[in-house]
Structure formats: structure tokens, C-alpha cells
Protein backbone atom coordinates (compact mmCIF):
# COMPACT_ATOMS: atom_id res chain seq x y z
CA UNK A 1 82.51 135.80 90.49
CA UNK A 2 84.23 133.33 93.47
CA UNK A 3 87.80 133.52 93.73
CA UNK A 4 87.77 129.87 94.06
CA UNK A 5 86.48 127.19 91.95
CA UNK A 6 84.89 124.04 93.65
CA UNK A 7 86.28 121.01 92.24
CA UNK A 8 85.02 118.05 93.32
CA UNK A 9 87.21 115.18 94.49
CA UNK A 10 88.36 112.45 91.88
CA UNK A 11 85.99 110.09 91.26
CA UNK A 12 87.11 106.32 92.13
CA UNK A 13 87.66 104.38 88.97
CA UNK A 14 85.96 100.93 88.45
CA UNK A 15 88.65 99.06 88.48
CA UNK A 16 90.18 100.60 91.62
CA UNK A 17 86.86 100.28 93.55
CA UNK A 18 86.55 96.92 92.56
CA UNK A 19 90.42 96.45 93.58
CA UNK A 20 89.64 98.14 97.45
CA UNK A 21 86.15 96.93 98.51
CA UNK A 22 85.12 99.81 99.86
CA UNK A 23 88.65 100.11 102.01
CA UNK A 24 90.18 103.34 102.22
CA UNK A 25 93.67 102.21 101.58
CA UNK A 26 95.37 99.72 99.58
CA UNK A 27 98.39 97.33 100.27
CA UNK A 28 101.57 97.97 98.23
CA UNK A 29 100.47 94.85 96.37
CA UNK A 30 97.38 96.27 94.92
CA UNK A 31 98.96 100.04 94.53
CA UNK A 32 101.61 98.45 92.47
CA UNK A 33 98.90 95.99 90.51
CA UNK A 34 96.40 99.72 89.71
CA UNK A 35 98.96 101.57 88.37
CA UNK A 36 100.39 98.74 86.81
CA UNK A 37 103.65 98.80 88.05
CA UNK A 38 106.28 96.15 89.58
CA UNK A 39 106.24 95.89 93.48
CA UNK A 40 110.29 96.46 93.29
CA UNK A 41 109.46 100.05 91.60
CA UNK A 42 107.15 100.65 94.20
CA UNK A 43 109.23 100.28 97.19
CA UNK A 44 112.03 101.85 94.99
CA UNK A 45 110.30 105.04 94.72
CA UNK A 46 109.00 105.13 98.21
CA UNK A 47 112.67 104.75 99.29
CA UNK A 48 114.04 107.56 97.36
CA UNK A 49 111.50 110.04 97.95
CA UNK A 50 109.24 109.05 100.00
CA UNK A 51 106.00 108.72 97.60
CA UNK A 52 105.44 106.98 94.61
CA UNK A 53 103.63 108.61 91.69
CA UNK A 54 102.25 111.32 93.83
CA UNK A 55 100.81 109.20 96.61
CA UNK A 56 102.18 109.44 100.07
CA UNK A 57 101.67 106.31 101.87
CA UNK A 58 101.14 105.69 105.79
CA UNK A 59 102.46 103.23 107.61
CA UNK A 60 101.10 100.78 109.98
CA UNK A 61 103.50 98.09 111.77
CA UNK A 62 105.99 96.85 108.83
CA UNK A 63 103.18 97.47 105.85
CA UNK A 64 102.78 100.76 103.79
CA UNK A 65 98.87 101.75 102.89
CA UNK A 66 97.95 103.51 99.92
CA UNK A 67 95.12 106.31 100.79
CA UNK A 68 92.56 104.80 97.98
CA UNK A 69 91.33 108.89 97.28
CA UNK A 70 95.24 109.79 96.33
CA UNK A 71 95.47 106.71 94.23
CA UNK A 72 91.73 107.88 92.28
CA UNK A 73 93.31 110.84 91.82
CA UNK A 74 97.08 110.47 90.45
CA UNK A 75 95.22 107.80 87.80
CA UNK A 76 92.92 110.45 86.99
CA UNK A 77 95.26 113.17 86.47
CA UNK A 78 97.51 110.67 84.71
CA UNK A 79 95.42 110.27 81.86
């Protein structure tokens, strides 16, 4: 028997695939709108720790992108 267990990568949600067109990040805009959350709480909890919900953003110039995969998967394991 393996020692490890392959486990696929979260599947992109629908909605959320629909949401990035086939980008690999997000704005804070549309993180905020998929997990349905106020863009105030989402700058909130970047600013106090750094990620929000489990998601590490990067950032590029002044905005913060959302890595869409990290997203998939913090809804995923959310529900």
C-alpha cells in the first residue's frame, strides 16, 4: 500500500470559473464577490494576517490577486 494518497487538486466551481475567464487570479473585487464577503473584510483580513480565508494573495503594483486554484479550494473545503 503507498504511503501517500494522490488527491487531486480542487476542482474549479461554476460559478468561480465563470467569475475568472480562464484567468489564474482574481481581483479583490471578485475574491470578495465568490466568497461572498464585503471588500472592507477582505482588506481587513489581509491586513491582520496577511491572507484571507486561507488564500494568500500576490501583489502586483498597488492591486492584490487572488491565485483562482487557492480560492477553488478554500470554497471547496468550506462546504
Amino acid at each position: 500500500m503507498p504511503d501517500k494518497v494522490f488527491r487531486p487538486l480542487a476542482t474549479i466551481p461554476p460559478g468561480l470559473a465563470e467569475l475568472a475567464q480562464g484567468r489564474d487570479y482574481i481581483r479583490t473585487e471578485e475574491f470578495a464577490h465568490a466568497m461572498c464577503r464585503a471588500v472592507a473584510t477582505v482588506h481587513k483580513h489581509h491586513c491582520l494576517s496577511g491572507e484571507c480565508f486561507g488564500v494568500r494573495p500576490v501583489k502586483h503594483g498597488k492591486l492584490l490577486l487572488w491565485p483562482v486554484a487557492a480560492v477553488a479550494q478554500a470554497l471547496t473545503i468550506g462546504s
